[in-house]
Every structure is written in C-alpha cells, then in structure tokens.
PDB file of N, CA and C in Angstrom:
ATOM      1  N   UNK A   1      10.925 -17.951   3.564  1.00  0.00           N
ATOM      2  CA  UNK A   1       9.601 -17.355   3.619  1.00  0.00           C
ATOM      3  C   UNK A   1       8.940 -17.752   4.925  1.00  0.00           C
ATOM      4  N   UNK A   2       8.833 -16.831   5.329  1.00  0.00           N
ATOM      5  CA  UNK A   2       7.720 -17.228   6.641  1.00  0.00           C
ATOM      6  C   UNK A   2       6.210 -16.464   6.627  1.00  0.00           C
ATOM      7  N   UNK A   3       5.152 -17.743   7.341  1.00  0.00           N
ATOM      8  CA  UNK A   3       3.964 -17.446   6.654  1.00  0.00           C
ATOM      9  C   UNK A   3       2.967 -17.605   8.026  1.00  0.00           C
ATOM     10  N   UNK A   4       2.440 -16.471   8.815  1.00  0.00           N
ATOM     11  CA  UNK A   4       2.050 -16.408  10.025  1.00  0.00           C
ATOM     12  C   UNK A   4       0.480 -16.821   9.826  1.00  0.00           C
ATOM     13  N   UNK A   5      -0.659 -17.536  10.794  1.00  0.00           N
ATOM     14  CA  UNK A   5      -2.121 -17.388  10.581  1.00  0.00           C
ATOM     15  C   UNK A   5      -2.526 -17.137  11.827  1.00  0.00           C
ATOM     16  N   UNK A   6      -2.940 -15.620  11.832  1.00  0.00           N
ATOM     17  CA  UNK A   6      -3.673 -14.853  12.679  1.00  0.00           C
ATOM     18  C   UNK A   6      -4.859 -15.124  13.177  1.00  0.00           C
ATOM     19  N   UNK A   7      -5.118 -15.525  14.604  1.00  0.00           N
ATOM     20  CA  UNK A   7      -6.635 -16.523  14.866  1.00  0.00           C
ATOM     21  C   UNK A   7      -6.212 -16.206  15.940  1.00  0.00           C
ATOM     22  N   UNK A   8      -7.625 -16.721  16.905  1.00  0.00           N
ATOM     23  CA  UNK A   8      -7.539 -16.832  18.598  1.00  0.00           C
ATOM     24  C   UNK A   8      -8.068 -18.299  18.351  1.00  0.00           C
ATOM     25  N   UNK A   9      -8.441 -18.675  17.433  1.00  0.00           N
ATOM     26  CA  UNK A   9      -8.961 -20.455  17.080  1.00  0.00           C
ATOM     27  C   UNK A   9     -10.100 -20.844  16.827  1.00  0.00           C
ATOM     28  N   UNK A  10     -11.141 -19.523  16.346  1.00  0.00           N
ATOM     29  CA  UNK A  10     -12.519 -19.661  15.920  1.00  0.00           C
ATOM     30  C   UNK A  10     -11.836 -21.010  14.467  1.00  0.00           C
ATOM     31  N   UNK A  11     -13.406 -21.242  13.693  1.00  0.00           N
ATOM     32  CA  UNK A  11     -13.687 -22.176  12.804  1.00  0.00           C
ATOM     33  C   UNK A  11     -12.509 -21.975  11.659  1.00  0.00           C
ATOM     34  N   UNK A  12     -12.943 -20.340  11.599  1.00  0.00           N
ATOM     35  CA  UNK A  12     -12.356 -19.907  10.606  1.00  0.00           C
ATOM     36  C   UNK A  12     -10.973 -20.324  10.466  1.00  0.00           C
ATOM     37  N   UNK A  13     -10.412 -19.337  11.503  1.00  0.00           N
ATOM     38  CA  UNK A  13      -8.922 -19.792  11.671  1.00  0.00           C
ATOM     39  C   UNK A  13      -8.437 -20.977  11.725  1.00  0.00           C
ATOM     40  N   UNK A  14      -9.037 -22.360  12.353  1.00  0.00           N
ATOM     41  CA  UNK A  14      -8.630 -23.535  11.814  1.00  0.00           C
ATOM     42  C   UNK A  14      -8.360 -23.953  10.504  1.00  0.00           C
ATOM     43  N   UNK A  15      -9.396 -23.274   9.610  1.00  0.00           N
ATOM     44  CA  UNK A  15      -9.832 -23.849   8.305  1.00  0.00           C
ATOM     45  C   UNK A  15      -8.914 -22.906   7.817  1.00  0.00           C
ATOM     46  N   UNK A  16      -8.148 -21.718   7.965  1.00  0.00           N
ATOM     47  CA  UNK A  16      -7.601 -21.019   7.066  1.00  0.00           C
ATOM     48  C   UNK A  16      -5.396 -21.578   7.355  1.00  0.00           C
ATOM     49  N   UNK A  17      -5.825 -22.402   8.906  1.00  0.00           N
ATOM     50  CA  UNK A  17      -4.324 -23.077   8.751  1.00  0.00           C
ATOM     51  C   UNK A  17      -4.358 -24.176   7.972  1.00  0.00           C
ATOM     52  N   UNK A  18      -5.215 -24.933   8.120  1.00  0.00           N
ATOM     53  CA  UNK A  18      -5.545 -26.542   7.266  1.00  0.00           C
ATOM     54  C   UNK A  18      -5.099 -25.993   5.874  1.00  0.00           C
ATOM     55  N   UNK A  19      -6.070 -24.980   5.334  1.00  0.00           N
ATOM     56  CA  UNK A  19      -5.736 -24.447   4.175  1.00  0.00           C
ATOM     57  C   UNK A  19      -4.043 -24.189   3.725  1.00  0.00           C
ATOM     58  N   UNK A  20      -3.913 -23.230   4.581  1.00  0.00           N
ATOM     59  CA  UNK A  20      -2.058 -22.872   4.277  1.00  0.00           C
ATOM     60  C   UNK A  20      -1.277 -24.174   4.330  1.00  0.00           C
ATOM     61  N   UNK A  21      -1.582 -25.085   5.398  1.00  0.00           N
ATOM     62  CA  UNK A  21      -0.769 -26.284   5.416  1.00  0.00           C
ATOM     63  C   UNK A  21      -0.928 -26.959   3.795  1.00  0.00           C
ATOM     64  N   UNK A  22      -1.742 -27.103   3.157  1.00  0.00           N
ATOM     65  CA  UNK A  22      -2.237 -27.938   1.878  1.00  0.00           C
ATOM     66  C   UNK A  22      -1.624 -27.292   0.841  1.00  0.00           C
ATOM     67  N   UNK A  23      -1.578 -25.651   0.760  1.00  0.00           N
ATOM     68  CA  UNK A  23      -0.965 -24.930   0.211  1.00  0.00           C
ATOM     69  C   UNK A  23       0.622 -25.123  -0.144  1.00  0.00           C
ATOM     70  N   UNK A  24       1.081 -24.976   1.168  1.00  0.00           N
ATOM     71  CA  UNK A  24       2.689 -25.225   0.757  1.00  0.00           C
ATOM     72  C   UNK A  24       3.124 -26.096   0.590  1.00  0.00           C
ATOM     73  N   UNK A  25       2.630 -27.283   1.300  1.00  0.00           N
ATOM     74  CA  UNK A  25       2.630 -28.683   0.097  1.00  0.00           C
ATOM     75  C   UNK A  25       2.620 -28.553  -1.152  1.00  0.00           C
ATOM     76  N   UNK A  26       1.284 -27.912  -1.637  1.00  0.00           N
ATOM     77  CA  UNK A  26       1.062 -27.746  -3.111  1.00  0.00           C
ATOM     78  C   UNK A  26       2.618 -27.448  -3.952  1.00  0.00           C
ATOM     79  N   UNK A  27       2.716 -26.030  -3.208  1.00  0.00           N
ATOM     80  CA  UNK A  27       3.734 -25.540  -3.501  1.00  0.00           C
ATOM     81  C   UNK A  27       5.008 -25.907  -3.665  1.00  0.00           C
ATOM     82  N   UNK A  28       5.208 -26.810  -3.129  1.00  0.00           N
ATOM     83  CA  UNK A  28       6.632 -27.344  -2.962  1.00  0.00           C
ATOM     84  C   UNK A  28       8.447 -26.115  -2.543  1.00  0.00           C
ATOM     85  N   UNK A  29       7.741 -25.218  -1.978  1.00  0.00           N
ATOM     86  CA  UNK A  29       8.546 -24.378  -1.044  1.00  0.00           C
ATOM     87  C   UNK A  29       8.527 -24.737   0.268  1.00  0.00           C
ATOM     88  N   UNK A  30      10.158 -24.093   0.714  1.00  0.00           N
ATOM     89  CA  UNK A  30      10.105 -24.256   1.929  1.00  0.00           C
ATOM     90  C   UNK A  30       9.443 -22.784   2.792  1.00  0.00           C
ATOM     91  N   UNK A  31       8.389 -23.191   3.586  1.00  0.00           N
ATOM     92  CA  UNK A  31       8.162 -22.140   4.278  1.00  0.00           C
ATOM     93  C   UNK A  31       7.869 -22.810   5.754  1.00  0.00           C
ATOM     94  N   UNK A  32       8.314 -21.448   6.537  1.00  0.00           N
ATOM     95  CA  UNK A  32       8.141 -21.145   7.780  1.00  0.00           C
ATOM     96  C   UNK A  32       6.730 -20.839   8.261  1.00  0.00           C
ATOM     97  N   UNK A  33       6.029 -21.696   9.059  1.00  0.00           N
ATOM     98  CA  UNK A  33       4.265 -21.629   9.141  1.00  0.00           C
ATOM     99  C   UNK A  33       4.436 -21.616  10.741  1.00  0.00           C
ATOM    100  N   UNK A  34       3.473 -20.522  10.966  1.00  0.00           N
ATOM    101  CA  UNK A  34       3.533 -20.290  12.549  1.00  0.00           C
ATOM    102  C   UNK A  34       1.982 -19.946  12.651  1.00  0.00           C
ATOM    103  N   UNK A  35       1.614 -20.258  13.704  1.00  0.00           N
ATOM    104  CA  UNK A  35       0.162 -20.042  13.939  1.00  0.00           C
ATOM    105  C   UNK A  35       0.175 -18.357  15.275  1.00  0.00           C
ATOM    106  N   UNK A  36      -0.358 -17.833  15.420  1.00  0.00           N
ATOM    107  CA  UNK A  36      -0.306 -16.465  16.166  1.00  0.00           C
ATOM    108  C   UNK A  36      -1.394 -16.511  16.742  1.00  0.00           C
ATOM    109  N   UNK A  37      -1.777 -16.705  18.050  1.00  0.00           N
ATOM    110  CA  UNK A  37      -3.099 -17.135  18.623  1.00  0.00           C
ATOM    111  C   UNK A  37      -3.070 -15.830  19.915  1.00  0.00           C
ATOM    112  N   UNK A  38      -1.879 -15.164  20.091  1.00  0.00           N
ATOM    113  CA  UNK A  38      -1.804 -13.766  20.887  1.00  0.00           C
ATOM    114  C   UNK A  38      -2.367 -12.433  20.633  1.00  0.00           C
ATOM    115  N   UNK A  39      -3.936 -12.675  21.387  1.00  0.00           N
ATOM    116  CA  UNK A  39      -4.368 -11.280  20.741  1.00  0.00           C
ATOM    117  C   UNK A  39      -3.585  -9.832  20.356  1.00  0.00           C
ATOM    118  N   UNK A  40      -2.683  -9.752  21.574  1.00  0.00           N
ATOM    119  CA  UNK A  40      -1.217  -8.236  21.361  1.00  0.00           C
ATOM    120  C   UNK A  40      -0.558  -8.445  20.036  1.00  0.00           C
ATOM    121  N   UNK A  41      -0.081  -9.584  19.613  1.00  0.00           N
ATOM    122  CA  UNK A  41       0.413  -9.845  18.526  1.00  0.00           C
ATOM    123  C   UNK A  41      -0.245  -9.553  17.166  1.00  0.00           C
ATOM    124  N   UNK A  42      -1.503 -10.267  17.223  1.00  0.00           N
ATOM    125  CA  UNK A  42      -2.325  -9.990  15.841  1.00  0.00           C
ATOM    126  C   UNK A  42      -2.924  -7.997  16.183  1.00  0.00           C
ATOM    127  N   UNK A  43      -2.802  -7.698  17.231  1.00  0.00           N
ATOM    128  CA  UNK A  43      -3.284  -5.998  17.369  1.00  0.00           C
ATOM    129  C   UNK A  43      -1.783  -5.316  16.451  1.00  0.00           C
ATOM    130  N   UNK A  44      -0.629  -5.946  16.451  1.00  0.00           N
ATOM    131  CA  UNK A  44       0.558  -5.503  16.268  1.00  0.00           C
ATOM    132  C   UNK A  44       0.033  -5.476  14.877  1.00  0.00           C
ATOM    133  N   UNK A  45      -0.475  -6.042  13.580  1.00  0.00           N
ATOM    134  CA  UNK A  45      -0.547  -6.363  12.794  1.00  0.00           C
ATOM    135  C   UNK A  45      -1.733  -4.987  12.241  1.00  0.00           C
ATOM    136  N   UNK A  46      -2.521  -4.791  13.349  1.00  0.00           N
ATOM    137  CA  UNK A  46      -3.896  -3.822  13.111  1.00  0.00           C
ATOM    138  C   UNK A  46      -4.957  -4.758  12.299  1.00  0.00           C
ATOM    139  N   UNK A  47      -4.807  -6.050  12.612  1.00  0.00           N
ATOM    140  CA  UNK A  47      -5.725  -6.839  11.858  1.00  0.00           C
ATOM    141  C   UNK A  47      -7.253  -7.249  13.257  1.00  0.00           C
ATOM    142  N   UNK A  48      -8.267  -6.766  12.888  1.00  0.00           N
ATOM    143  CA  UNK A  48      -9.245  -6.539  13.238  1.00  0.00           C
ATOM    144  C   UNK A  48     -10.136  -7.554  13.052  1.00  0.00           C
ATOM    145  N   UNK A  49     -10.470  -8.852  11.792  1.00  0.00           N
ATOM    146  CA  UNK A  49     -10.752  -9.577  11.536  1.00  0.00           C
ATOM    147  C   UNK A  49     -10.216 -10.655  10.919  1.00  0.00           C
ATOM    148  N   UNK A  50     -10.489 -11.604  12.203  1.00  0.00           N
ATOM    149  CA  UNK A  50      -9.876 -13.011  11.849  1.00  0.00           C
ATOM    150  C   UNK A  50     -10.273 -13.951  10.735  1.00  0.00           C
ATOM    151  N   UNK A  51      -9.793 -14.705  10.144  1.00  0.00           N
ATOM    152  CA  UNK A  51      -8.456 -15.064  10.385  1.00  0.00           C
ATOM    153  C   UNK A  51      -7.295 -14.056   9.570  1.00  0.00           C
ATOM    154  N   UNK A  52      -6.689 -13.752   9.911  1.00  0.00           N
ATOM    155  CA  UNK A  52      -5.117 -13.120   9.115  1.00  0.00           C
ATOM    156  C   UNK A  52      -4.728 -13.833   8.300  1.00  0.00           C
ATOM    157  N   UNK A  53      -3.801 -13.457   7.421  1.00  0.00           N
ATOM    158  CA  UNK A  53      -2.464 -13.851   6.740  1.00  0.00           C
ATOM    159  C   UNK A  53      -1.433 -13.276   6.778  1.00  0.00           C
ATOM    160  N   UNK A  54      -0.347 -13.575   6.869  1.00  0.00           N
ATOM    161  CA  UNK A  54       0.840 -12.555   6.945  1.00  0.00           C
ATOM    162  C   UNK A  54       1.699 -13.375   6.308  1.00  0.00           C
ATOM    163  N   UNK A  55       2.128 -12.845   5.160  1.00  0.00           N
ATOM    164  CA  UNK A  55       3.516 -13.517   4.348  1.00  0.00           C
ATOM    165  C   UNK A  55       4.979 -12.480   4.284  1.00  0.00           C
ATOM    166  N   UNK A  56       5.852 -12.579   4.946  1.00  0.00           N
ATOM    167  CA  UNK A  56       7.030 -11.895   5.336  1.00  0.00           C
ATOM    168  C   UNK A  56       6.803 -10.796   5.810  1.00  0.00           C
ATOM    169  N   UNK A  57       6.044 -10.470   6.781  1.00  0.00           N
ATOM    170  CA  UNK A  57       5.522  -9.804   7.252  1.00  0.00           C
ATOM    171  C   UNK A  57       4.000  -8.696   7.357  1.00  0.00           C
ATOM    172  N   UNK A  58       4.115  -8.968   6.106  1.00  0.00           N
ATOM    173  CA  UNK A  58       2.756  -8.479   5.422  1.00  0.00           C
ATOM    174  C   UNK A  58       1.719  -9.008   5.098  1.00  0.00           C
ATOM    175  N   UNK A  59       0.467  -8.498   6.170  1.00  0.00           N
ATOM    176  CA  UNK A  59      -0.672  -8.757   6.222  1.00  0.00           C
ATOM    177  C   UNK A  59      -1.572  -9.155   4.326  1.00  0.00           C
ATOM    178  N   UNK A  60      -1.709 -10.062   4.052  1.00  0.00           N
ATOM    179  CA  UNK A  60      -2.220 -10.435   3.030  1.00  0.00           C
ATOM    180  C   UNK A  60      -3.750 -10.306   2.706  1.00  0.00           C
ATOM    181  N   UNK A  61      -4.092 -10.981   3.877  1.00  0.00           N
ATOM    182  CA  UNK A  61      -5.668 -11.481   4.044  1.00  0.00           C
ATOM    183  C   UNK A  61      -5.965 -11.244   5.333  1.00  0.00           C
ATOM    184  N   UNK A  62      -7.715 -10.833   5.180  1.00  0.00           N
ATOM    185  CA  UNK A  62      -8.147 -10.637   6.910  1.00  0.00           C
ATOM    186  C   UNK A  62      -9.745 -11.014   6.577  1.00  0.00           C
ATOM    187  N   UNK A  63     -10.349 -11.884   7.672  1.00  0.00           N
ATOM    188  CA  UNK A  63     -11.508 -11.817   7.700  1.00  0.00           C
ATOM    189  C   UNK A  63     -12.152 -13.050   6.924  1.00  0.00           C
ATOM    190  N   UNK A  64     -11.190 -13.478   6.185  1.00  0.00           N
ATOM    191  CA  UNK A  64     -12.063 -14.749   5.153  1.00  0.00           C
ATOM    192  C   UNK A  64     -11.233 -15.820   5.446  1.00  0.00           C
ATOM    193  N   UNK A  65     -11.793 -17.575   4.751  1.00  0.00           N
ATOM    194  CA  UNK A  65     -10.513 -18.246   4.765  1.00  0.00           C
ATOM    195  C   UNK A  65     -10.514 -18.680   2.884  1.00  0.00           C
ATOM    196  N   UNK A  66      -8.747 -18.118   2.575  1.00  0.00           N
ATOM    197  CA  UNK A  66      -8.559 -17.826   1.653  1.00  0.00           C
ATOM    198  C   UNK A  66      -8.968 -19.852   0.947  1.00  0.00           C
ATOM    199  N   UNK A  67      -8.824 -19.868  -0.341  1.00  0.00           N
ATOM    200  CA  UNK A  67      -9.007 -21.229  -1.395  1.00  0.00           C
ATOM    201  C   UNK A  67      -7.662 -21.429  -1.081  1.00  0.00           C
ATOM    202  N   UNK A  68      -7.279 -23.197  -1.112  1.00  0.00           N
ATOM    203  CA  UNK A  68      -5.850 -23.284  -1.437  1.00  0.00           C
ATOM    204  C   UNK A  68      -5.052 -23.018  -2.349  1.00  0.00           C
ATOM    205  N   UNK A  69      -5.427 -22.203  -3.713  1.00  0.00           N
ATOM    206  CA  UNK A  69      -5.308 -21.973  -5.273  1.00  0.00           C
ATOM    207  C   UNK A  69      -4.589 -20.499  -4.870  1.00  0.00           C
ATOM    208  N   UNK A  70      -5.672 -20.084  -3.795  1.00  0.00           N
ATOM    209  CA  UNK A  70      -5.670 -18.346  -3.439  1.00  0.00           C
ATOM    210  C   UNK A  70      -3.917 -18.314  -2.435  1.00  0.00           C
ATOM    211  N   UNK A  71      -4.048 -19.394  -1.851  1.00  0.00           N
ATOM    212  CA  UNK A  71      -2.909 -19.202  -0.605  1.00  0.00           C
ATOM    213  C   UNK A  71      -1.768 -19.604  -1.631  1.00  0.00           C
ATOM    214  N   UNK A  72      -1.642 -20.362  -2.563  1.00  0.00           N
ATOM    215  CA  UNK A  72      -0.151 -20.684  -3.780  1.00  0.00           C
ATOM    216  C   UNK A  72      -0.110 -19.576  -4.199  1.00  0.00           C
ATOM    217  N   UNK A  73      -1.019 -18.994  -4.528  1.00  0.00           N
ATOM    218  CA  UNK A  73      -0.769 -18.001  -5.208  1.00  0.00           C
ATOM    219  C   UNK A  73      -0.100 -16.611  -5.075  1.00  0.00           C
ATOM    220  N   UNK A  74      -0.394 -16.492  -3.682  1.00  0.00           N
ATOM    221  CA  UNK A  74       0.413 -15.512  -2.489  1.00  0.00           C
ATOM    222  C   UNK A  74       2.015 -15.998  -2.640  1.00  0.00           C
ATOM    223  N   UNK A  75       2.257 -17.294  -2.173  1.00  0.00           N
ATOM    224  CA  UNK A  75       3.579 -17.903  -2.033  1.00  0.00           C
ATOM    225  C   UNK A  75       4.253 -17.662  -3.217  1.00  0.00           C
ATOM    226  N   UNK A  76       3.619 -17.825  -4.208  1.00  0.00           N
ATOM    227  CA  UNK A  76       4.622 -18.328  -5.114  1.00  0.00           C
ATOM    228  C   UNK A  76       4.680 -16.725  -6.399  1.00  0.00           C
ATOM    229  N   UNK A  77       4.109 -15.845  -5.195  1.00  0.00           N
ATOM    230  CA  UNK A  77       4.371 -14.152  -5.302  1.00  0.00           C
ATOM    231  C   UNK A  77       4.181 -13.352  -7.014  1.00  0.00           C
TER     232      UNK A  77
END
C-alpha cells in the first residue's frame, strides 16, 4: 500500500502527515508514506485543496486534515 500527502507545507499539511504517520502505526500495516510537496504533481492528481490524500493512487481526501480514526479507516479499506 502506498499512501501519498499532498501539501506545499501549509499547517494543514503538516498536521495531516503527523496524522497519517500515527495512523499506520495504529494500524499495524505496512505502508509506503511519501509526502508530495510538487505543485505539477499534486495538479496531476486535480486536487485543488490542500492537504490531499492519496491511497494507491486514489485521491481520498482534499482540503481538511482527516482524524487518525478517519485515516485507519481508509487503510484498513
């Protein structure tokens, strides 16, 4: 599983990697966590408001930073 967070590094986007990091801990999966801080990249996505989520490719979340309850819950599909 790989699990991208779409940001240029406002508040948000910090708080929505902190979040995912706590998450897959929670989780106890292995996932692939990449941070995407390339505006071309997150345009690739058509995500317009930060912060993103993208779980195997697919945009999850945009614009908020998800609960850590909210981000297991994605993972564990």
């Amino acid at each position: 599983m790989k699990i991208e967070v779409l940001g240029t590094g406002c508040k948000k986007c910090t708080e929505l990697e902190a979040v995912v990091k706590q998450a897959i801990a929670k989780s106890g999966k292995f996932v692939q966590l990449e941070k995407v801080d390339d505006i071309m990249k997150i345009m690739e996505y058509q995500v317009v408001s930060t912060p993103g989520l993208v779980i195997d490719g697919k945009v999850v979340s945009t614009g908020k930073v998800l609960s850590i309850d909210e981000v297991v819950a994605l993972i564990n599909g």
